[in-house]
C-alpha atoms as a PDB file:
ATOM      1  CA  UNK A   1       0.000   0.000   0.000  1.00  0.00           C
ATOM      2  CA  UNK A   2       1.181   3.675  -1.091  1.00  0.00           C
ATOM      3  CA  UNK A   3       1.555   6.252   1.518  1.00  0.00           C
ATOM      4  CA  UNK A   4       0.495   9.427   0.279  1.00  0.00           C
ATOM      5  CA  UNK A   5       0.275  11.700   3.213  1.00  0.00           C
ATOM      6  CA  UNK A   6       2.497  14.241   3.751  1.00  0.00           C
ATOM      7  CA  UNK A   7       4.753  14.345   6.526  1.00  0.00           C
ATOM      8  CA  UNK A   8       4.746  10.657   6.750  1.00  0.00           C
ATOM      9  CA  UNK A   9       7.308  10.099   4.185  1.00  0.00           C
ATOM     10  CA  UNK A  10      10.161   9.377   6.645  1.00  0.00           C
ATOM     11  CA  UNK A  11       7.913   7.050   8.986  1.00  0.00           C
ATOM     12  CA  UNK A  12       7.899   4.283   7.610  1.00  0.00           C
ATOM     13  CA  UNK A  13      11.700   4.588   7.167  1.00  0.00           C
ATOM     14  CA  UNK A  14      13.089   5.704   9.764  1.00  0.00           C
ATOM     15  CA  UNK A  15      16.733   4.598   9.258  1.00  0.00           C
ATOM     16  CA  UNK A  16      17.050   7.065   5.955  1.00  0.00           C
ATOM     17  CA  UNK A  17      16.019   9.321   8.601  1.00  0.00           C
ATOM     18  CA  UNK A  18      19.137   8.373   9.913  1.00  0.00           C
ATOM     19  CA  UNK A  19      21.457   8.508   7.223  1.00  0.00           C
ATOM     20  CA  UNK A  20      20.239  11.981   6.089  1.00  0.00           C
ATOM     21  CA  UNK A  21      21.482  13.446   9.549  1.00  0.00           C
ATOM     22  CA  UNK A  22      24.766  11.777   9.684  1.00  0.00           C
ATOM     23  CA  UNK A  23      25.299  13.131   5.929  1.00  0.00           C
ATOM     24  CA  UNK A  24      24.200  16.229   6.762  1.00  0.00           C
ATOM     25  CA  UNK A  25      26.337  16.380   9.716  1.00  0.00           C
ATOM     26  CA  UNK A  26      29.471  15.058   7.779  1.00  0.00           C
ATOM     27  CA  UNK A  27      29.030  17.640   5.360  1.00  0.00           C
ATOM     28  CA  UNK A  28      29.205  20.637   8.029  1.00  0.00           C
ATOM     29  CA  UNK A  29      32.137  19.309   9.770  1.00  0.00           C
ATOM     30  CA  UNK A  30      30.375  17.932  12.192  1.00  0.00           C
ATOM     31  CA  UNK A  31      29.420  21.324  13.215  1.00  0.00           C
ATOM     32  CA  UNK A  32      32.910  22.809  14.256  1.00  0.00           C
ATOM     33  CA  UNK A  33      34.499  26.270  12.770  1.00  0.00           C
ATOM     34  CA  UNK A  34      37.796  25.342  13.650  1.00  0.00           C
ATOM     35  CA  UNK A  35      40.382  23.964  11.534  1.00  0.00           C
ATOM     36  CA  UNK A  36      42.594  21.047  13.169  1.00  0.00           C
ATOM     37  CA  UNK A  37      46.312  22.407  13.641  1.00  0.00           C
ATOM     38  CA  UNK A  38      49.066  21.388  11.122  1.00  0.00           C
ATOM     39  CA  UNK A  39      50.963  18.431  12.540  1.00  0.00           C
ATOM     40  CA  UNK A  40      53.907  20.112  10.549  1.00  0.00           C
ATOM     41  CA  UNK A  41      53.794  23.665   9.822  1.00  0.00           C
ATOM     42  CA  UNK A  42      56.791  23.558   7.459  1.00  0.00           C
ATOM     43  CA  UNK A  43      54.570  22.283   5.153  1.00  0.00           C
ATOM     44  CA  UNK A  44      52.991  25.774   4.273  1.00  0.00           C
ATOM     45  CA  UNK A  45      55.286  28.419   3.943  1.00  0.00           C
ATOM     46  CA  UNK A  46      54.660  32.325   3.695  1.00  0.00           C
ATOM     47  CA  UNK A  47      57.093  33.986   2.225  1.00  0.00           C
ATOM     48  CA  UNK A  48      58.435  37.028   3.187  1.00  0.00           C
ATOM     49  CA  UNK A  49      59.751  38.035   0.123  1.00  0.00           C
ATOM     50  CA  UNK A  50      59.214  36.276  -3.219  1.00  0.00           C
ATOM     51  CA  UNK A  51      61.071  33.223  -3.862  1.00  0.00           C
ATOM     52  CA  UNK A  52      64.581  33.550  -5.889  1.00  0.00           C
ATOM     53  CA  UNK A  53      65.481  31.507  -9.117  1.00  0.00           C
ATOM     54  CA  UNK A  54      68.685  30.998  -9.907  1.00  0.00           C
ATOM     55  CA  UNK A  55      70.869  28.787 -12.433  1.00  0.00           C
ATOM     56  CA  UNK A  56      74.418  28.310 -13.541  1.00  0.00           C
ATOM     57  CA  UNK A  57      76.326  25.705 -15.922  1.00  0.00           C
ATOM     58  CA  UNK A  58      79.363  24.413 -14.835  1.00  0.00           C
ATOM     59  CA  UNK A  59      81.879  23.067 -17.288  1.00  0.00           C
ATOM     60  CA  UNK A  60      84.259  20.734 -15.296  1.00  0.00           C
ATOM     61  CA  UNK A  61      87.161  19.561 -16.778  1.00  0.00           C
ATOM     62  CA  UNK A  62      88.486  15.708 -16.661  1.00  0.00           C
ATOM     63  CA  UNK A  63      88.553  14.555 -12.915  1.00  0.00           C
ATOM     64  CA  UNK A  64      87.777  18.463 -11.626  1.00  0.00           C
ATOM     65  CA  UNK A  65      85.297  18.901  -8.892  1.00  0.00           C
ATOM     66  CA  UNK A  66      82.902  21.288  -7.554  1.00  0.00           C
ATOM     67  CA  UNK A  67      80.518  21.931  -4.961  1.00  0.00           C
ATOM     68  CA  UNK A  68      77.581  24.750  -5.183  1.00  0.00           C
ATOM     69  CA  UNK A  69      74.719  24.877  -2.195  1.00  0.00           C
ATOM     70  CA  UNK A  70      72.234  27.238  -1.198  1.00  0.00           C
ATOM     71  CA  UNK A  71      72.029  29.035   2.339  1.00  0.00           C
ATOM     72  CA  UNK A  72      68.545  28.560   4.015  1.00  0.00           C
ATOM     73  CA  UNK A  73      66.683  28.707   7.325  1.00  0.00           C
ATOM     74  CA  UNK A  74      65.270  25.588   8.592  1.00  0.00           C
ATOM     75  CA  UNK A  75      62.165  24.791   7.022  1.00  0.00           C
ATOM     76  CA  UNK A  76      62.847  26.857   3.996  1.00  0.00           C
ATOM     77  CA  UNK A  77      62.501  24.783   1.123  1.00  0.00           C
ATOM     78  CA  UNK A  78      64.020  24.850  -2.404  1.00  0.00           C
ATOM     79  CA  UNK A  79      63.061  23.127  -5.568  1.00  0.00           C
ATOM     80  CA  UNK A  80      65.873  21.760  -8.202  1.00  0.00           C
ATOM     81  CA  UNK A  81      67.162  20.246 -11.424  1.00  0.00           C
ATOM     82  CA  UNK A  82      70.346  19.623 -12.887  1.00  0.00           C
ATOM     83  CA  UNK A  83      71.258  17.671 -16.078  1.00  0.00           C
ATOM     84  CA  UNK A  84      74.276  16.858 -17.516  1.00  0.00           C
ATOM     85  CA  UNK A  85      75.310  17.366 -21.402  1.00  0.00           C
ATOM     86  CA  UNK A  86      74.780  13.185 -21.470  1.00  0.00           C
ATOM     87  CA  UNK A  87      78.104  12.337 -19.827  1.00  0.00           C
ATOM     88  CA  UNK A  88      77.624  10.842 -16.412  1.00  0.00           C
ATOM     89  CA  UNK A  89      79.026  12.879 -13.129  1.00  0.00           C
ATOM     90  CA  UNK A  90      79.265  11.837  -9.180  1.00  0.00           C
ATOM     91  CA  UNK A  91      76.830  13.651  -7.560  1.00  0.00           C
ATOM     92  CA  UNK A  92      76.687  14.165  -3.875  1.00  0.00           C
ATOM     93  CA  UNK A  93      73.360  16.232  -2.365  1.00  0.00           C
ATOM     94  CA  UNK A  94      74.118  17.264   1.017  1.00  0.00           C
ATOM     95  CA  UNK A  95      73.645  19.782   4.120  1.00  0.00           C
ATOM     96  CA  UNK A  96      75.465  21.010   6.635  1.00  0.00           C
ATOM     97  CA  UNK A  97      76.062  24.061   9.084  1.00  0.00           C
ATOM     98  CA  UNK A  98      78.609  26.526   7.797  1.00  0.00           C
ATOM     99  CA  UNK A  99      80.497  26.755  11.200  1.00  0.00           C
ATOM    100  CA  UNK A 100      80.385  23.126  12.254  1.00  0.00           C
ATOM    101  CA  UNK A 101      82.420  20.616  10.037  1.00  0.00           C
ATOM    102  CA  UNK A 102      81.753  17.707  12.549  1.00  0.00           C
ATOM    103  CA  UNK A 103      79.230  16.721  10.850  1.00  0.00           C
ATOM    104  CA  UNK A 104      76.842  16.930   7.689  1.00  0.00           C
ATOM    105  CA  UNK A 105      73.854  15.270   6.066  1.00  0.00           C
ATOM    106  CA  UNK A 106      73.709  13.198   2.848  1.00  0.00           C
ATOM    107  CA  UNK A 107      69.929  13.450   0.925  1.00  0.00           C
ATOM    108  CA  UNK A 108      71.160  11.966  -1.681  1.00  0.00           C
ATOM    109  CA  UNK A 109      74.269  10.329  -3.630  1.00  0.00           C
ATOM    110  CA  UNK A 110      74.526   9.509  -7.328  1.00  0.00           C
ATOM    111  CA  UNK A 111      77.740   7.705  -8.347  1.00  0.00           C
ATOM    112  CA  UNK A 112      77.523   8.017 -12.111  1.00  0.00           C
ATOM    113  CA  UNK A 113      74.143  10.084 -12.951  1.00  0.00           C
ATOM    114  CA  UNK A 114      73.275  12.906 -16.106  1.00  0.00           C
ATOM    115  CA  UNK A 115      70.432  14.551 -13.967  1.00  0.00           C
ATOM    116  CA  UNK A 116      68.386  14.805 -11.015  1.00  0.00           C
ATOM    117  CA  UNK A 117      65.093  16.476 -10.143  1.00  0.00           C
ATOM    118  CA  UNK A 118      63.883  17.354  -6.547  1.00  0.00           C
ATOM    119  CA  UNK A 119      62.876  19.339  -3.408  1.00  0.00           C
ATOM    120  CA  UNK A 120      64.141  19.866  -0.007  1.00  0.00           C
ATOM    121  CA  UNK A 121      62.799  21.682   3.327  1.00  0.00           C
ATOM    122  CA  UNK A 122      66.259  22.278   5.247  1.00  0.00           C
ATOM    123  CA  UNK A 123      66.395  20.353   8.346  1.00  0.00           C
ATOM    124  CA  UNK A 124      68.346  22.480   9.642  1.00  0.00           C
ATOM    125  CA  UNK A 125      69.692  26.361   8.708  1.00  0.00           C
ATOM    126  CA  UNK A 126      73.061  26.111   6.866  1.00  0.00           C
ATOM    127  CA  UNK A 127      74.258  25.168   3.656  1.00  0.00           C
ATOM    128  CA  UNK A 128      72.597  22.961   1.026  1.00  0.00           C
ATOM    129  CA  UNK A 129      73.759  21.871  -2.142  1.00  0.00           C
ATOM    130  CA  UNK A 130      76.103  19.560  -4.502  1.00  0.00           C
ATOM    131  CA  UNK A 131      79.007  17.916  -4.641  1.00  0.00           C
ATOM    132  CA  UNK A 132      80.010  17.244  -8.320  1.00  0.00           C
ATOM    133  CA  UNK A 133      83.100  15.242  -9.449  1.00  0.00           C
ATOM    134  CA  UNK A 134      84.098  14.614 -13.016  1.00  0.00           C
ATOM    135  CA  UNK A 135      85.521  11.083 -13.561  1.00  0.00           C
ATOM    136  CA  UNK A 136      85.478  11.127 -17.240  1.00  0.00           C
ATOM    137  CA  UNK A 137      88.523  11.501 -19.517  1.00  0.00           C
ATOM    138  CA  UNK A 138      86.203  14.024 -21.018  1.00  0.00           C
ATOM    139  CA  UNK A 139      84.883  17.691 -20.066  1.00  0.00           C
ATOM    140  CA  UNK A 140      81.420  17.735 -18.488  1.00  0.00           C
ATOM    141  CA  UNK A 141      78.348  20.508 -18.656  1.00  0.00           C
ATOM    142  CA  UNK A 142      76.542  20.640 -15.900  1.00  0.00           C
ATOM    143  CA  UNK A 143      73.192  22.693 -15.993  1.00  0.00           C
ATOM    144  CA  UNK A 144      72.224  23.426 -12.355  1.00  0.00           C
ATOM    145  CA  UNK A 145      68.676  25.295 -11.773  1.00  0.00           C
ATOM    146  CA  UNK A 146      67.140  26.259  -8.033  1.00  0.00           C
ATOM    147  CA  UNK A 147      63.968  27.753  -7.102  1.00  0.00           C
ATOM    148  CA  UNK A 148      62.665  28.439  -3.703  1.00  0.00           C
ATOM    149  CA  UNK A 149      63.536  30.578  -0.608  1.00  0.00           C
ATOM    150  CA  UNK A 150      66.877  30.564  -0.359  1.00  0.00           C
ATOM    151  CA  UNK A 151      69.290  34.165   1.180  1.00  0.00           C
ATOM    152  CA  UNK A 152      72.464  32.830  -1.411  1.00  0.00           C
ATOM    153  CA  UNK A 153      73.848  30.766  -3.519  1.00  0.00           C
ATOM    154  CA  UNK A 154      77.403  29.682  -2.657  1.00  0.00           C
ATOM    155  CA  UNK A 155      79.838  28.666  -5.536  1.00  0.00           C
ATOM    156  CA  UNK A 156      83.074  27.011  -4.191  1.00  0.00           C
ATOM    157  CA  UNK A 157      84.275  27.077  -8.006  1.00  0.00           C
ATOM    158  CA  UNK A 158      86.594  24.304  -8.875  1.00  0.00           C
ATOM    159  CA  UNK A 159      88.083  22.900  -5.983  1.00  0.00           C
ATOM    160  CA  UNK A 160      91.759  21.212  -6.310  1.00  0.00           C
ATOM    161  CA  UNK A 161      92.251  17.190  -7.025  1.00  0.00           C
ATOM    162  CA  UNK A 162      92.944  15.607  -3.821  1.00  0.00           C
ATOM    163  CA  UNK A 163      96.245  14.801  -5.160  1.00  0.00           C
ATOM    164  CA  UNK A 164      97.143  18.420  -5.069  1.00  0.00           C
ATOM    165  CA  UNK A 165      95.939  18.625  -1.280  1.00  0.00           C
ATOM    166  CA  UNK A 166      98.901  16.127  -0.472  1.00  0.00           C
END
């Protein structure tokens, strides 16, 4: 049998009565204005200048090396690519404080790579960068580009063999 009266609808029914309120409420929020705090808050970062670009090619010669990081504050973060002109190069991604050489932190270590593609929110203030050594026979290109909110970019130029160092 049909019911037809209005205001009855739900009566007969009552447990879509049910699942229209817990919808409803699911769809406010469950009633509260307030947003739950970020369990990280380096994950949104306002800036308080605009972010900096910067890129640079470095030509190293047969068995030369380099390093070039970027200064940031701890939670800054940076964006980056680097490719090679096809021959492969040690790469070493790293961080460390500019005062303290007792220790530093490796992201990321490429023995024989052409490129690399990434991000990084410092861990720490200090220096973050590369470490690139040629061990071709061969001169090497190396395209470097950075984006983010770094205060400098630091270029060690070419550093000397380690034979030279003895």
């Amino acid at each position: 049998m049909e019911n037809n009266m209005p205001g009855k609808i739900f009566e007969s029914q009552p447990i879509v009565v049910v699942i229209c309120v817990l919808a409803l409420s699911a769809c406010s929020g469950g009633g509260s204005d307030d947003p739950r705090p970020l369990d990280n808050p380096a994950v949104y970062q306002h800036g308080e200048s605009v972010f900096k670009t910067h890129s640079v090619e470095i030509t190293l010669q047969a068995q030369e090396r380099t390093e070039i990081t970027a200064a940031l504050d701890k939670d800054k973060v940076i964006l980056y690519h680097w490719v090679t002109d096809g021959s492969p190069v040690y790469a070493d991604f790293h961080g460390h404080e500019p005062d303290d050489d007792s220790y530093w932190l490796r992201y990321r270590e490429d023995e024989a790579a052409i490129s690399s593609s990434g991000s990084l929110v410092a861990p720490m203030s200090g220096q973050h960068g590369w470490y690139y050594r040629n061990d071709n026979d061969t001169p090497v290109v190396i395209s470097l580009q950075l984006t983010g909110f770094f205060n400098e970019i630091i270029d060690t130029g070419i550093l000397d063999t380690p034979e030279a160092q003895e």
